[in-house]
Protein backbone atom coordinates (compact mmCIF):
# COMPACT_ATOMS: atom_id res chain seq x y z
CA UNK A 1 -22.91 24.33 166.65
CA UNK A 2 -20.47 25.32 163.37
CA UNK A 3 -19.59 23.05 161.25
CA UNK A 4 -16.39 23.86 162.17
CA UNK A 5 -17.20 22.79 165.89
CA UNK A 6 -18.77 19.68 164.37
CA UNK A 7 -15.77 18.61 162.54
CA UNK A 8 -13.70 19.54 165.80
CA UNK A 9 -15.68 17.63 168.11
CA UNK A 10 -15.42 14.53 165.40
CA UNK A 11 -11.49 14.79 165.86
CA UNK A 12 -11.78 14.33 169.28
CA UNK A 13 -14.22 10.94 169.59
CA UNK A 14 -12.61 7.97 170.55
CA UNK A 15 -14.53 5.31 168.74
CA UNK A 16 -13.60 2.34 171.16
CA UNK A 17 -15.41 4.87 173.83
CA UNK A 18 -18.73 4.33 172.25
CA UNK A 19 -21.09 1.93 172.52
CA UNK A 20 -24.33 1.40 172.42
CA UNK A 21 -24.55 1.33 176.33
CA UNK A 22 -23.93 5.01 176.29
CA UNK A 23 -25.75 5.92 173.46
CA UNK A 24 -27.43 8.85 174.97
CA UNK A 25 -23.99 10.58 175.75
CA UNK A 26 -22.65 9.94 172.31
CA UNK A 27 -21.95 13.70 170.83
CA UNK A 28 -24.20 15.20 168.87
CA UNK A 29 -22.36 14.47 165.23
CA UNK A 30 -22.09 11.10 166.12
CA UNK A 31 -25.25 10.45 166.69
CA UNK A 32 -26.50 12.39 163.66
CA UNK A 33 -24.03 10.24 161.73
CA UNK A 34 -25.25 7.19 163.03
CA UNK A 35 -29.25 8.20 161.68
CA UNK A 36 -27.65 8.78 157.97
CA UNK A 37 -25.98 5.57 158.34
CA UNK A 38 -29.42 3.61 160.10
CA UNK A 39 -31.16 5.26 157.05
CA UNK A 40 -29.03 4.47 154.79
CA UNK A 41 -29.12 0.90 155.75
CA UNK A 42 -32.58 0.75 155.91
CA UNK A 43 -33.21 1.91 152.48
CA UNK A 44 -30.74 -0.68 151.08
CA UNK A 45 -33.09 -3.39 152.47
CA UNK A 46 -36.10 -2.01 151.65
CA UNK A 47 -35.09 -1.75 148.18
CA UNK A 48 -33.26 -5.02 147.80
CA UNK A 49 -36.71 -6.36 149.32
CA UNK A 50 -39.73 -4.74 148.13
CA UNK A 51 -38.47 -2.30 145.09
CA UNK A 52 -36.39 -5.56 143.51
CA UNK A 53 -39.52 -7.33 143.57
CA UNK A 54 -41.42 -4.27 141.90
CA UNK A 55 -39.29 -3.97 139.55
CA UNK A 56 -39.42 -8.15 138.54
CA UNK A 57 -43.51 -7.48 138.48
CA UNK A 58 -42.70 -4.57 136.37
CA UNK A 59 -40.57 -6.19 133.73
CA UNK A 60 -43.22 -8.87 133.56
CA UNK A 61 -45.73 -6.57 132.77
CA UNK A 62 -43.91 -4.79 129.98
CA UNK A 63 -43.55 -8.70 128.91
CA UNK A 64 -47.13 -9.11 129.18
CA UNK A 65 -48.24 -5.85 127.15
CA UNK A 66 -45.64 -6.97 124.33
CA UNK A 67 -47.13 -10.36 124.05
CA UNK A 68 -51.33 -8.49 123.86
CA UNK A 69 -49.91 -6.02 121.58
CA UNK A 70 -48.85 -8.55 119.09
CA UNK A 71 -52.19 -10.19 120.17
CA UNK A 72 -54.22 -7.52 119.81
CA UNK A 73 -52.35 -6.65 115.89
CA UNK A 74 -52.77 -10.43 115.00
CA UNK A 75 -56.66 -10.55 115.88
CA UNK A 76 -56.83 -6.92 114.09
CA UNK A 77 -55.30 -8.30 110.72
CA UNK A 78 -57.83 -11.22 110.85
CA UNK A 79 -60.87 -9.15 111.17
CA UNK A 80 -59.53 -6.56 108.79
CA UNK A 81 -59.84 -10.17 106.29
CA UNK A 82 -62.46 -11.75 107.75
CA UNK A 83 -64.53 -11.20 104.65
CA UNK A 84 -62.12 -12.35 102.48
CA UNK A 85 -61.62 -15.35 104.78
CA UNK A 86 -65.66 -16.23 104.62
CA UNK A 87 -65.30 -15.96 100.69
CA UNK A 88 -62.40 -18.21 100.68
CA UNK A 89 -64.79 -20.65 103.32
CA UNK A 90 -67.43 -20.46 100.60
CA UNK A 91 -65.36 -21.50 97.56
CA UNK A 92 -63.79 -24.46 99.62
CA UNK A 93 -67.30 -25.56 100.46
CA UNK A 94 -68.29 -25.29 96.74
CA UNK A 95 -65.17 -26.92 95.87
CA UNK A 96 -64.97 -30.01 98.60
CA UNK A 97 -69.02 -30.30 97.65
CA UNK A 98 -67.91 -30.48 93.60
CA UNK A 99 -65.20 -33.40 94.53
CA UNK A 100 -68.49 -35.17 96.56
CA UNK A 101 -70.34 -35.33 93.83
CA UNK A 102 -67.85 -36.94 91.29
CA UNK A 103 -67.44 -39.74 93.98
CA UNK A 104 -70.31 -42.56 93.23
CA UNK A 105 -73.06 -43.58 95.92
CA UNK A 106 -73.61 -47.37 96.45
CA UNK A 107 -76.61 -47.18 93.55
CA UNK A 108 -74.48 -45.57 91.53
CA UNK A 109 -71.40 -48.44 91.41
CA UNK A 110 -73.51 -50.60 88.69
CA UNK A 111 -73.87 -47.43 86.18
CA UNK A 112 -69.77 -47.38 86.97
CA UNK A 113 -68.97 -50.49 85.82
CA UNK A 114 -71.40 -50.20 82.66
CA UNK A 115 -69.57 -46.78 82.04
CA UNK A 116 -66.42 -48.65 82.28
CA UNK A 117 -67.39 -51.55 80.24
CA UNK A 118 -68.62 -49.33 77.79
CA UNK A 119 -65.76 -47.21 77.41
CA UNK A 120 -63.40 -50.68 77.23
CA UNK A 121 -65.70 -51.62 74.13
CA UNK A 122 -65.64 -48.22 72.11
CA UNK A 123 -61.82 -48.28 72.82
CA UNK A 124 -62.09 -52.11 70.47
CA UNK A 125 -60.91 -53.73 73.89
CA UNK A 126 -62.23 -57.25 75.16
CA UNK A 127 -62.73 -57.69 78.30
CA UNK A 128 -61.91 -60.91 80.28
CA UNK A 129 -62.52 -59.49 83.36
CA UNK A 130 -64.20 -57.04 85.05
CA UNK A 131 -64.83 -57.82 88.76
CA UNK A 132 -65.53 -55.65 91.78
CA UNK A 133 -63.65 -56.39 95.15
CA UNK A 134 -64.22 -56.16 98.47
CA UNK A 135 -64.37 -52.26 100.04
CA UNK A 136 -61.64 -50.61 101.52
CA UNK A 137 -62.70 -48.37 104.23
CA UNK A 138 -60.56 -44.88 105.48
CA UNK A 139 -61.71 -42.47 107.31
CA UNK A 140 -63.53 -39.98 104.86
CA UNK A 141 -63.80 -42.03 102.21
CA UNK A 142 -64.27 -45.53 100.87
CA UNK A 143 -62.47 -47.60 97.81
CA UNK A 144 -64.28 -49.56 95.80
CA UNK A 145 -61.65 -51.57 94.03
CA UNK A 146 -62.69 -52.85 90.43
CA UNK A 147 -60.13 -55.09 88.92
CA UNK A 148 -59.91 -55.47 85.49
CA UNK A 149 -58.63 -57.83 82.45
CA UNK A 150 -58.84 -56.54 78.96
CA UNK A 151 -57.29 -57.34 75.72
CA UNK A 152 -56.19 -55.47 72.51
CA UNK A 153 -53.17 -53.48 71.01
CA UNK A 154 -51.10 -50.51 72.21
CA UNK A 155 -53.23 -48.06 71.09
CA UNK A 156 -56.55 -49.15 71.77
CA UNK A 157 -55.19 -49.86 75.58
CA UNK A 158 -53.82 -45.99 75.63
CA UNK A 159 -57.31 -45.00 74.44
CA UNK A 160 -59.18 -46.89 77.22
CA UNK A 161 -56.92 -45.71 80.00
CA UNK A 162 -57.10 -42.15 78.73
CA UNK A 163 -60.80 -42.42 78.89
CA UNK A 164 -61.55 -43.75 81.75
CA UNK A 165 -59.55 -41.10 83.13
CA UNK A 166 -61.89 -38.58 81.67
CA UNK A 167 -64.89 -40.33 83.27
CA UNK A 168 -67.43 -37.57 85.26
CA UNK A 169 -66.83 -39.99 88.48
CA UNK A 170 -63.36 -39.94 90.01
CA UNK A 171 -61.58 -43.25 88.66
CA UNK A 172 -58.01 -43.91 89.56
CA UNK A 173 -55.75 -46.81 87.63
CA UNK A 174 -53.43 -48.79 89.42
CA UNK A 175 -50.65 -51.82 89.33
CA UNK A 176 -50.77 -52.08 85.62
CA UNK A 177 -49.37 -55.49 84.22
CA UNK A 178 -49.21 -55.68 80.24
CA UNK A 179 -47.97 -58.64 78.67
CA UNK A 180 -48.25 -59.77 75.16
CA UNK A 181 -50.97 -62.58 74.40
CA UNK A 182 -50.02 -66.21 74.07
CA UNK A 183 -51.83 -67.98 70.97
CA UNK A 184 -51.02 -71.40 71.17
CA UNK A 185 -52.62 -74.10 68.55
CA UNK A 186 -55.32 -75.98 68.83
CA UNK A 187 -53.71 -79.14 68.70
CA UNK A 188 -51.58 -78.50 72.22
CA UNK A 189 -48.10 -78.61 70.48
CA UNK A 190 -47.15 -75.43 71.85
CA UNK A 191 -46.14 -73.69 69.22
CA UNK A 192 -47.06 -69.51 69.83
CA UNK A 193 -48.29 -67.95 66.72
CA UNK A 194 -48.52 -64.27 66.44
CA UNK A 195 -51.50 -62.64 67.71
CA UNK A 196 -51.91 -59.42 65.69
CA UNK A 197 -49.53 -57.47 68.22
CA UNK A 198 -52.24 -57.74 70.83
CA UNK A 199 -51.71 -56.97 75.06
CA UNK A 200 -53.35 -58.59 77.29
CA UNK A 201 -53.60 -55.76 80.41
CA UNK A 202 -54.31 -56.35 84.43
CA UNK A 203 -55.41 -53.19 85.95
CA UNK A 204 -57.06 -52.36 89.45
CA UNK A 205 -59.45 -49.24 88.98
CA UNK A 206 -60.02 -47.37 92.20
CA UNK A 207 -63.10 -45.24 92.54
CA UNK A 208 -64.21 -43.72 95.71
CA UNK A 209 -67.40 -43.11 98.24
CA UNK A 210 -67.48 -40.57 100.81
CA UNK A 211 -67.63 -42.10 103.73
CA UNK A 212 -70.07 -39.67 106.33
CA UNK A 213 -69.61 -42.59 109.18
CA UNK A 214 -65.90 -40.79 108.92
CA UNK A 215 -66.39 -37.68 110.97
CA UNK A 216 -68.35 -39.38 113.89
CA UNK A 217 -64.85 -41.14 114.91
């Protein structure tokens, strides 16, 4: 049959005629019709059901191999420097075990305070107090609080402070109170009478212990 006869034969269906009762004497372009149309149909489902879902399992793939690339170029740069990352280990070893040392063990704390009390009397300081208090304990470390009473002038008091700064152990200074000294008489009439220009200086000193107890918590 033409395609001529085809198109002729289409002219001439009635559609209410057909159904799917007579199927089998629906005319030949009809039914040929009807195929593209079941095909058609059934490739529009099978897409919207299996090739939609491809495609979703696609796109997270492409997702995936984005995120291992940037993986992959991230673990790449760090073993491109991992030498320079196990020299940089080394020297914060060398470093953290340089700070360790400059912090006093508990034999150590008497040779502290002589250092201390030494330092006081080359600076032409007396001392009225020098009294060690009751540990503070942190995690890595330990205070040992020192507190401290010392009189003399402006300059001798700058002296001291500067050196006990200097000290080889780690010594920190804290809540300073300076107040000029208070001669009174003998005889209790209150009168002040000068005192030279002296201070009279409250100071906590801080130095520190590691604390190895610290990391097991």
């Amino acid at each position: 049959m033409s395609l001529a006869d085809s198109l002729a034969s289409l002219r001439k269906v009635d559609i209410n005629e057909l159904s799917l009762e007579n199927l089998g004497s629906w005319p030949k372009p009809v039914k040929v019709i009807a195929c593209l149309l079941i095909v058609l149909v059934v490739l529009l489902l099978g897409y919207q059901f299996h090739l939609s879902d491809m495609q979703a399992q696609l796109d997270s793939q492409r997702t995936q191999e984005e995120t291992l690339k940037q993986q992959y170029a991230s673990k790449a740069f760090q073993a491109a420097n991992l030498d320079a990352y196990k020299q940089q280990m080394v020297e914060m070893e060398e470093s953290f075990g340089a700070l360790l040392r400059q912090l006093p063990g508990d034999t150590e704390v008497p040779a502290l305070l002589e250092d201390i009390t030494r330092t006081g009397l080359g600076s032409g300081l007396e001392f009225e107090q020098i009294k060690l208090l009751p540990e503070v304990t942190q995690q890595f470390y330990v205070e040992l609080p020192i507190q401290i009473t010392v009189v003399g002038n402006y300059h001798d008091l700058a002296t001291f402070v500067s050196s006990v700064s200097s000290l080889p152990r780690i010594v920190t200074l804290h809540d300073f109170d300076l107040k000029p000294v208070d001669d009174r008489n003998a005889n209790g009439g209150g009168t002040v009478s000068g005192t030279g220009g002296k201070l009279r200086m409250n100071v906590l000193a801080k130095t520190y212990r590691y604390n190895d107890k610290g990391l097991g918590k």
